[in-house]
PDB file of N, CA and C in Angstrom:
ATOM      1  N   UNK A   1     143.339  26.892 147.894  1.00  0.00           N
ATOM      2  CA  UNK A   1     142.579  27.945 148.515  1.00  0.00           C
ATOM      3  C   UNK A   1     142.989  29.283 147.884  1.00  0.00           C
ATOM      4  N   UNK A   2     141.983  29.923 147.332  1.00  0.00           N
ATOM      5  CA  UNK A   2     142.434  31.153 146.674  1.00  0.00           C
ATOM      6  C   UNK A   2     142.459  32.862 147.642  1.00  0.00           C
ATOM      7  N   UNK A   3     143.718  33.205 147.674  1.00  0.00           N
ATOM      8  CA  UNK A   3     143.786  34.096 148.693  1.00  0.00           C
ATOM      9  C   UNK A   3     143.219  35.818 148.084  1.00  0.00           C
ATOM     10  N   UNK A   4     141.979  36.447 149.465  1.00  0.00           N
ATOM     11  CA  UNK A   4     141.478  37.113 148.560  1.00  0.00           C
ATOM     12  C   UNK A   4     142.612  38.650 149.113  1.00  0.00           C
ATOM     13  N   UNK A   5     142.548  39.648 147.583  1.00  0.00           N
ATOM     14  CA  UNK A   5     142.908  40.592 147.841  1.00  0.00           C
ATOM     15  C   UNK A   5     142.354  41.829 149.232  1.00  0.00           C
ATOM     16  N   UNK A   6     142.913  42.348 150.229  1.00  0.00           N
ATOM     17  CA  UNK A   6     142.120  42.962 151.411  1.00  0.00           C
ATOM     18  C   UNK A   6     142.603  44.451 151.050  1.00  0.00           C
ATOM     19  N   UNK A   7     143.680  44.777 149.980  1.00  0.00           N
ATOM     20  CA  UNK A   7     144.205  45.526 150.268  1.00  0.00           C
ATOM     21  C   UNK A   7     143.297  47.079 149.403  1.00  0.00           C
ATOM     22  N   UNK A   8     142.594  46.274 148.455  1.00  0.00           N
ATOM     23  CA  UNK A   8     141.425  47.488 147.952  1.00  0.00           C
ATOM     24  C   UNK A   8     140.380  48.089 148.671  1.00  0.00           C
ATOM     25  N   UNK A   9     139.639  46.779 149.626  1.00  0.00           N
ATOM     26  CA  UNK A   9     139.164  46.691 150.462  1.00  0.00           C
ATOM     27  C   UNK A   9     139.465  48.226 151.464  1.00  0.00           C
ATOM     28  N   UNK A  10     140.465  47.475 152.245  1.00  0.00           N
ATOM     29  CA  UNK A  10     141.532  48.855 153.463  1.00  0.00           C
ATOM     30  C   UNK A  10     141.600  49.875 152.953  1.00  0.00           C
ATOM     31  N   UNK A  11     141.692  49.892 151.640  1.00  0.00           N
ATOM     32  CA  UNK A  11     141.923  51.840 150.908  1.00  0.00           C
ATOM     33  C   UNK A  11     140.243  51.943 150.790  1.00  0.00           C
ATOM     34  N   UNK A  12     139.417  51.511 150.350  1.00  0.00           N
ATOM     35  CA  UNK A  12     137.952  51.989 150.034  1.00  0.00           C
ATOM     36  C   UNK A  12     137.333  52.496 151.772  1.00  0.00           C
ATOM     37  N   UNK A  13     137.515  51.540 153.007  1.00  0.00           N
ATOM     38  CA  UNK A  13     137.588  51.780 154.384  1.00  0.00           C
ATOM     39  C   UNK A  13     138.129  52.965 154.820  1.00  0.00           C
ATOM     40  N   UNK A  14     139.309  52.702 154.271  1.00  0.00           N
ATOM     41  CA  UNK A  14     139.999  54.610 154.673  1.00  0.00           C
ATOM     42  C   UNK A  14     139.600  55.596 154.311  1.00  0.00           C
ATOM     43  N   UNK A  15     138.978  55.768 152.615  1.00  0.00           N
ATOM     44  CA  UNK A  15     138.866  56.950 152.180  1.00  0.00           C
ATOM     45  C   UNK A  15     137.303  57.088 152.668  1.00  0.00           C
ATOM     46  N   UNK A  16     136.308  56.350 153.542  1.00  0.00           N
ATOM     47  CA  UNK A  16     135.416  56.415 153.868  1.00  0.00           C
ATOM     48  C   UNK A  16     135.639  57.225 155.105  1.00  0.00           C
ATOM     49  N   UNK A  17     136.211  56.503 155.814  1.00  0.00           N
ATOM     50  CA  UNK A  17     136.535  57.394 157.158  1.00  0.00           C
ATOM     51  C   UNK A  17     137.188  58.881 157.140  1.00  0.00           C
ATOM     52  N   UNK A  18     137.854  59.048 155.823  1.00  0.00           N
ATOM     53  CA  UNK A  18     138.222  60.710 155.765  1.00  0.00           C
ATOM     54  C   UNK A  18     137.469  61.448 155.440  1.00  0.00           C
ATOM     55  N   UNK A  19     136.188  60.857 154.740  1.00  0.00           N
ATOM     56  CA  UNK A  19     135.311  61.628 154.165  1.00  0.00           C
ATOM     57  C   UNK A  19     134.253  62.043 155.437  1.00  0.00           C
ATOM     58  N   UNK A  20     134.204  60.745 156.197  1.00  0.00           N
ATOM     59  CA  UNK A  20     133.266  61.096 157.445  1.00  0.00           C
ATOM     60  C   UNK A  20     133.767  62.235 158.433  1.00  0.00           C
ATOM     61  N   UNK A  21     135.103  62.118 158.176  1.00  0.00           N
ATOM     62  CA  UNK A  21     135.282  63.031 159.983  1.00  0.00           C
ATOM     63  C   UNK A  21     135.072  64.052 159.482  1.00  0.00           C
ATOM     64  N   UNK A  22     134.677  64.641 160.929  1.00  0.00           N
ATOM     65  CA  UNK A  22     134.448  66.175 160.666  1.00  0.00           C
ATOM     66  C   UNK A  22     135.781  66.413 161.570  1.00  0.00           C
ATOM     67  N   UNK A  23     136.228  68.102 160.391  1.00  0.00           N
ATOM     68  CA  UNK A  23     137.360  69.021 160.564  1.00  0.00           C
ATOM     69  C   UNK A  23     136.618  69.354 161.879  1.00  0.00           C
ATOM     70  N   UNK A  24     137.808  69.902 162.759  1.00  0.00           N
ATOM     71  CA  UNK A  24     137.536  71.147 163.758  1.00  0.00           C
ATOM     72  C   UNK A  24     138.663  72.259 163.661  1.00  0.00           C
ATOM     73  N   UNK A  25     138.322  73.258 163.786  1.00  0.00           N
ATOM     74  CA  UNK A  25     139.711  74.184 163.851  1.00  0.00           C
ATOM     75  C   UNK A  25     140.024  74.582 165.218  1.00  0.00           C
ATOM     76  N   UNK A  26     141.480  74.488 165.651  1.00  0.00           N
ATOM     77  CA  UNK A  26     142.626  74.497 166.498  1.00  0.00           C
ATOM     78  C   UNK A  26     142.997  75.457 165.734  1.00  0.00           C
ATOM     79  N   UNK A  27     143.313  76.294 166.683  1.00  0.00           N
ATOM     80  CA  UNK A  27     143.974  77.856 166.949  1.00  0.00           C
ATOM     81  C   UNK A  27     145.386  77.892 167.930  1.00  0.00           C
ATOM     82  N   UNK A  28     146.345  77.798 167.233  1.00  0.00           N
ATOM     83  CA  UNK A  28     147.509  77.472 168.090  1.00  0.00           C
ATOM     84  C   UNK A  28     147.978  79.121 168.512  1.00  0.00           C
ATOM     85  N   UNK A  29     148.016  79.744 169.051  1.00  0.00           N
ATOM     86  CA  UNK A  29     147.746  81.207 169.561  1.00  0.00           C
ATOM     87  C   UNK A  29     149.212  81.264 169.280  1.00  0.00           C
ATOM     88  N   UNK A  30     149.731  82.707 168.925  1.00  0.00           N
ATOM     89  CA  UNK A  30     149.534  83.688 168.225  1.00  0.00           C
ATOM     90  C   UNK A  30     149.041  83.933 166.449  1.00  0.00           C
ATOM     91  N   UNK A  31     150.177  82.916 165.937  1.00  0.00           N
ATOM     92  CA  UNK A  31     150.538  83.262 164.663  1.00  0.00           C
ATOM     93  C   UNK A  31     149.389  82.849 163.800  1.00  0.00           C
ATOM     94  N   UNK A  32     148.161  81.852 164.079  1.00  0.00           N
ATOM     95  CA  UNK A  32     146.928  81.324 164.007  1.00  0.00           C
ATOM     96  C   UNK A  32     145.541  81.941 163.780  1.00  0.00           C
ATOM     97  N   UNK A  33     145.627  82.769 165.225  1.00  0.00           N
ATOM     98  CA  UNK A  33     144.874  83.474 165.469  1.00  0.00           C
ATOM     99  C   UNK A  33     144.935  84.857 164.445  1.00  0.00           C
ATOM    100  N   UNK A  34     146.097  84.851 164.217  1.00  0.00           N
ATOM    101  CA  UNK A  34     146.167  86.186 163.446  1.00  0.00           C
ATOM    102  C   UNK A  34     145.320  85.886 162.053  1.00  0.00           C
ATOM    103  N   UNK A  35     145.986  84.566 161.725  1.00  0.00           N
ATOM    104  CA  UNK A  35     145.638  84.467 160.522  1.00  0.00           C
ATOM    105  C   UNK A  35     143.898  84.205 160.354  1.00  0.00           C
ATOM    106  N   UNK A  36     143.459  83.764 161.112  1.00  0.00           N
ATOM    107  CA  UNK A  36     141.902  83.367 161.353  1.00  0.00           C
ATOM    108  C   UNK A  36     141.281  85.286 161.480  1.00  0.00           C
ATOM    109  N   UNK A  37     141.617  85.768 162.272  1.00  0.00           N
ATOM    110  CA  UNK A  37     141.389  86.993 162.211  1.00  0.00           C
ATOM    111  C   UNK A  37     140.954  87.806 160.717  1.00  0.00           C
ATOM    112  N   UNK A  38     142.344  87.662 160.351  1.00  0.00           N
ATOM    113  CA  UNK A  38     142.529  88.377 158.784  1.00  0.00           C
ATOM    114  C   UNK A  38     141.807  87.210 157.825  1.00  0.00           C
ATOM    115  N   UNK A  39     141.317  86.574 158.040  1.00  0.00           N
ATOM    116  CA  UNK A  39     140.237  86.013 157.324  1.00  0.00           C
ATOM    117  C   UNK A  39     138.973  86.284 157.474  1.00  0.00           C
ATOM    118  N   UNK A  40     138.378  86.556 158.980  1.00  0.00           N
ATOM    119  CA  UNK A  40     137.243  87.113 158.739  1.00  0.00           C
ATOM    120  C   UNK A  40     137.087  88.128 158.591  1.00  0.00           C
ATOM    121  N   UNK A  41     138.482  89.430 158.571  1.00  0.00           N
ATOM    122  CA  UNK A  41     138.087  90.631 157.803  1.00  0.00           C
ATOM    123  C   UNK A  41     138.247  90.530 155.874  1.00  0.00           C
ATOM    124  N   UNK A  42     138.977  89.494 155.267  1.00  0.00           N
ATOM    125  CA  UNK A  42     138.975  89.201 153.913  1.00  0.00           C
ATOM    126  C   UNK A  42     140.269  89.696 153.726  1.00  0.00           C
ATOM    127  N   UNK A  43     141.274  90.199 154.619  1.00  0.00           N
ATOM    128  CA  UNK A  43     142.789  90.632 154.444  1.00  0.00           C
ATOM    129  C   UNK A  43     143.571  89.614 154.320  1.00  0.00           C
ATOM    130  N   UNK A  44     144.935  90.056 153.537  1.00  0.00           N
ATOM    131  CA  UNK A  44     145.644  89.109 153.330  1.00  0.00           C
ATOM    132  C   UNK A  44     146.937  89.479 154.197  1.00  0.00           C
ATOM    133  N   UNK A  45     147.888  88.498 154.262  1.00  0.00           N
ATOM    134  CA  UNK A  45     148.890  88.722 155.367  1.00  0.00           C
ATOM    135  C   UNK A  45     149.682  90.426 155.555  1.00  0.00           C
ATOM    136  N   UNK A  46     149.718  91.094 154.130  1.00  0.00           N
ATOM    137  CA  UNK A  46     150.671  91.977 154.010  1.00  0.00           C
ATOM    138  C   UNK A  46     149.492  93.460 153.927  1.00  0.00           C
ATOM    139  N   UNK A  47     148.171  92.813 154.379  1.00  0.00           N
ATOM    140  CA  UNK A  47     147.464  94.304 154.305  1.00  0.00           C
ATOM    141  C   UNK A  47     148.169  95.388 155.807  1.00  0.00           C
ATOM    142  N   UNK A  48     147.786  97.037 154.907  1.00  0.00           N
ATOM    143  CA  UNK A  48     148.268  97.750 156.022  1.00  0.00           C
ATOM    144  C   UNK A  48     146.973  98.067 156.550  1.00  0.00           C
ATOM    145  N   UNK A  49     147.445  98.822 157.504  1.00  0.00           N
ATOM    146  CA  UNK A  49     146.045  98.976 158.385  1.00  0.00           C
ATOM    147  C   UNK A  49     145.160 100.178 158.301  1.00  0.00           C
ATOM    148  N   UNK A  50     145.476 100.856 157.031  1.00  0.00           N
ATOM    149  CA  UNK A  50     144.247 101.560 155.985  1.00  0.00           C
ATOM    150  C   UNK A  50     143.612 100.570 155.557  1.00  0.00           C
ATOM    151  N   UNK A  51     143.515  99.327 155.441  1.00  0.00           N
ATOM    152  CA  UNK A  51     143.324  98.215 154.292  1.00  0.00           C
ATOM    153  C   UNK A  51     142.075  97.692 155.394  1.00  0.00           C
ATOM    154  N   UNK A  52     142.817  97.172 156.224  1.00  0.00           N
ATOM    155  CA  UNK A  52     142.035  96.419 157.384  1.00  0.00           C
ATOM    156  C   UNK A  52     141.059  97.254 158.075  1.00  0.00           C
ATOM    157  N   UNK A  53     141.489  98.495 158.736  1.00  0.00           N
ATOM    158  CA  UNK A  53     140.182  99.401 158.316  1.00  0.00           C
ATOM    159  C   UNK A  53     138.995  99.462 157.748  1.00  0.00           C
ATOM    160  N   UNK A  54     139.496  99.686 156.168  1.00  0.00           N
ATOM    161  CA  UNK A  54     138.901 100.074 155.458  1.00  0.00           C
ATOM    162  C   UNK A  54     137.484  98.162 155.598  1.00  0.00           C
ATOM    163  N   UNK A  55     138.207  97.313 155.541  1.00  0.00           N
ATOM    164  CA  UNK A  55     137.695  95.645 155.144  1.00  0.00           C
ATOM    165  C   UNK A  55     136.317  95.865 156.374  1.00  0.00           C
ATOM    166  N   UNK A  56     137.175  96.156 158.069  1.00  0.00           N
ATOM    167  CA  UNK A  56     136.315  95.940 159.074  1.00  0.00           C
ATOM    168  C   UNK A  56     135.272  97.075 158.688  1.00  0.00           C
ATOM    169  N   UNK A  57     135.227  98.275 158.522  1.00  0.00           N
ATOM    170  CA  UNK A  57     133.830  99.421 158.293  1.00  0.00           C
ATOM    171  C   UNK A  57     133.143  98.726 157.229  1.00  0.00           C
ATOM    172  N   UNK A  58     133.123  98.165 156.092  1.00  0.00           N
ATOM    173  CA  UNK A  58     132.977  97.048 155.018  1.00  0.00           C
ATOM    174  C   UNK A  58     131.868  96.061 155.661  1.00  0.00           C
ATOM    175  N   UNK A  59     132.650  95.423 156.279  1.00  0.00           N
ATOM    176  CA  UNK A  59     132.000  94.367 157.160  1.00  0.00           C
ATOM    177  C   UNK A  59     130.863  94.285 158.618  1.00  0.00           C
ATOM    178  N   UNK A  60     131.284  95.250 158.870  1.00  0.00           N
ATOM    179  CA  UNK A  60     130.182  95.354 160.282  1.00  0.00           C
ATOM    180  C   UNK A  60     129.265  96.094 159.847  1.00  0.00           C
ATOM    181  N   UNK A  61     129.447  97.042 158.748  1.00  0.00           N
ATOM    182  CA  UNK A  61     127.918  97.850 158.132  1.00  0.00           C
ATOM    183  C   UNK A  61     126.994  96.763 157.483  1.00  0.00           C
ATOM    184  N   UNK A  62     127.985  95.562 156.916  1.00  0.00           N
ATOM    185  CA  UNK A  62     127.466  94.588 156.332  1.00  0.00           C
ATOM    186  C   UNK A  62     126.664  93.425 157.245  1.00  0.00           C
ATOM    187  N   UNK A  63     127.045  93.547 158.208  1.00  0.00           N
ATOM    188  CA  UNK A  63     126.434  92.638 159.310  1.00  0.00           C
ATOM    189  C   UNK A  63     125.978  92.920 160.713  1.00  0.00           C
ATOM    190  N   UNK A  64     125.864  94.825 160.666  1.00  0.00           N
ATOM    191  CA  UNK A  64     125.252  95.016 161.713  1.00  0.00           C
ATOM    192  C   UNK A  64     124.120  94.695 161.753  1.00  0.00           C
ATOM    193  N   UNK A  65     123.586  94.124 163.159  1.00  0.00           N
ATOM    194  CA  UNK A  65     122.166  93.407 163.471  1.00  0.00           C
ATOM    195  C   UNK A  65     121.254  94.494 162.908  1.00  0.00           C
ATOM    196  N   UNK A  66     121.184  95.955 163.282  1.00  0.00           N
ATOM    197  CA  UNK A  66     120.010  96.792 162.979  1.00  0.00           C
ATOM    198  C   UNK A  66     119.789  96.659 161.603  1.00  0.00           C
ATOM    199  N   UNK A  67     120.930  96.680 160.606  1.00  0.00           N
ATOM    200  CA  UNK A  67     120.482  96.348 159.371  1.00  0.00           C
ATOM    201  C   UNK A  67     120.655  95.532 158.223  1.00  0.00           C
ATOM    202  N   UNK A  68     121.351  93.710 158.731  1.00  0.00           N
ATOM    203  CA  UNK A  68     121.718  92.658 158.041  1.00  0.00           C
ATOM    204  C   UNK A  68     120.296  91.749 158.231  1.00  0.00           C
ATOM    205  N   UNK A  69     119.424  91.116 157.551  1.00  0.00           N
ATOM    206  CA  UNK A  69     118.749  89.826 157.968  1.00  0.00           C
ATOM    207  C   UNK A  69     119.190  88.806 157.990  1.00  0.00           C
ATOM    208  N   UNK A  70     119.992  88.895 158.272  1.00  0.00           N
ATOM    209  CA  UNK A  70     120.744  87.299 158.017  1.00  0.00           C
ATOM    210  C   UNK A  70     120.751  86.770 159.072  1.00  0.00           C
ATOM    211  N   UNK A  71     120.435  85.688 159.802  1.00  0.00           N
ATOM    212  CA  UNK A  71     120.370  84.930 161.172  1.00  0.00           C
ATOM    213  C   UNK A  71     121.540  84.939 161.906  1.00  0.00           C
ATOM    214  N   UNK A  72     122.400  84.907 161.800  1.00  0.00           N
ATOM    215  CA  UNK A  72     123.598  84.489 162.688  1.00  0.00           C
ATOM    216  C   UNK A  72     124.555  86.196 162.389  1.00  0.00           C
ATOM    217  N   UNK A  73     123.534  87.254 161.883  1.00  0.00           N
ATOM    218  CA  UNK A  73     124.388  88.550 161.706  1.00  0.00           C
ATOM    219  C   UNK A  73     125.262  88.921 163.239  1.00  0.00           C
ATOM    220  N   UNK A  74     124.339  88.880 164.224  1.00  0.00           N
ATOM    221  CA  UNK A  74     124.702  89.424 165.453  1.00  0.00           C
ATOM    222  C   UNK A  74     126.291  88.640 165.656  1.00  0.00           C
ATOM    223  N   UNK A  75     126.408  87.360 165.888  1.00  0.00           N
ATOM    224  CA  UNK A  75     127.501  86.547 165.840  1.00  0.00           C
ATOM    225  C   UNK A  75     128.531  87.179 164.822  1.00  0.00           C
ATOM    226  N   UNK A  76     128.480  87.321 163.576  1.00  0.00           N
ATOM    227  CA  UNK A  76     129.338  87.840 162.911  1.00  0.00           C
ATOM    228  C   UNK A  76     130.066  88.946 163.077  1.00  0.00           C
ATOM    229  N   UNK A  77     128.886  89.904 163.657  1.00  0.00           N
ATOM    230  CA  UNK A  77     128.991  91.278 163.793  1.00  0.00           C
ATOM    231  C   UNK A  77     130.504  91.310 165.070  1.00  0.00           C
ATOM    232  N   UNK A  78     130.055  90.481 165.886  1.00  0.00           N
ATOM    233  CA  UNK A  78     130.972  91.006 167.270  1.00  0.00           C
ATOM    234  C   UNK A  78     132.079  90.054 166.594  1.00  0.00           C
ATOM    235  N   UNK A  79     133.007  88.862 165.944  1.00  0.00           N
ATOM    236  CA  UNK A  79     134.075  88.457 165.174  1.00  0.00           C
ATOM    237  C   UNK A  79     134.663  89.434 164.862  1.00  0.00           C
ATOM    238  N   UNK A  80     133.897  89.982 163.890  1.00  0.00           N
ATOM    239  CA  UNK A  80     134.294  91.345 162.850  1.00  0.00           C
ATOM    240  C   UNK A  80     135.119  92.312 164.083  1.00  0.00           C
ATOM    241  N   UNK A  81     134.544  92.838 164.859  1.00  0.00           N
ATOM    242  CA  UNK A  81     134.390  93.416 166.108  1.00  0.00           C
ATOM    243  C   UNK A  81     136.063  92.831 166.655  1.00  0.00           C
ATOM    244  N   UNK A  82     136.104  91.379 167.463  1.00  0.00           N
ATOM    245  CA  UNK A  82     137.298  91.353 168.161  1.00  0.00           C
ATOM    246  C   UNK A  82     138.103  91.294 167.091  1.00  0.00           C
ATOM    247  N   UNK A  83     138.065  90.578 166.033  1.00  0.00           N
ATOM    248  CA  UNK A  83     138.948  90.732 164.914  1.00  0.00           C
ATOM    249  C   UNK A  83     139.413  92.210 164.651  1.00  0.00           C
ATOM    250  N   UNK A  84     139.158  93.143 164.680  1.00  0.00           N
ATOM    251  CA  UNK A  84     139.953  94.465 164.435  1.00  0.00           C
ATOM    252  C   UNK A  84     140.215  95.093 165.723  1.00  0.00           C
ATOM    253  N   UNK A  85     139.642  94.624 166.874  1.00  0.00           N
ATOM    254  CA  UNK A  85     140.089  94.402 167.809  1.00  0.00           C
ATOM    255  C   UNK A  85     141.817  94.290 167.660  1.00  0.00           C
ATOM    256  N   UNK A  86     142.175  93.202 167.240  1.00  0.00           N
ATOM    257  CA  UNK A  86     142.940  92.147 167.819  1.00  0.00           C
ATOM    258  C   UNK A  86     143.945  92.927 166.287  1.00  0.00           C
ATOM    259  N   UNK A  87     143.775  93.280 165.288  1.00  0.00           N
ATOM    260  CA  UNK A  87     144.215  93.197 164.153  1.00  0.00           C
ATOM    261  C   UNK A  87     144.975  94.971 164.159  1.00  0.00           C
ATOM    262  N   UNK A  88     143.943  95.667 164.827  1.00  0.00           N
ATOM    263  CA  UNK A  88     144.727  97.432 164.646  1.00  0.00           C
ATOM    264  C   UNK A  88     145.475  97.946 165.557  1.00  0.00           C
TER     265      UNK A  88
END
């Protein structure tokens, strides 16, 4: 009886299932949040807060509803918003 290999099999199965799941992002509050923050203003950990400033006026002119078309501007707009919120 010839015994068949399963074990290519189990890796082709796995890398199927990693490809399927979908990510979610978990925000483990504080040090997380910060960093999610300073991503949607485009700052990096060591910006000062002339910098971050300067990123958020950048960004909300860029996605205020009165003058972005972009569908989901309004949503962006208020991020931008608690993000410098949360960031100055």
């Amino acid at each position: 009886m010839k015994r068949k290999d399963t074990s290519e099999h189990t890796q082709q199965s796995s890398n199927q299932n990693k490809n399927n799941k979908k990510t979610s992002l978990v925000i483990n509050e504080p040090f997380e949040l910060e960093a999610y923050f300073r991503l949607i203003l485009g700052v990096d950990e060591q910006a000062t807060k002339e910098e971050i400033k300067h990123a958020y006026r950048q960004k909300v002119m860029k996605y205020h509803p009165d003058k972005s078309v972009e569908e989901n501007a309004k949503e962006k707009y208020e991020e931008i918003i608690e993000a410098y919120k949360y960031l100055k």
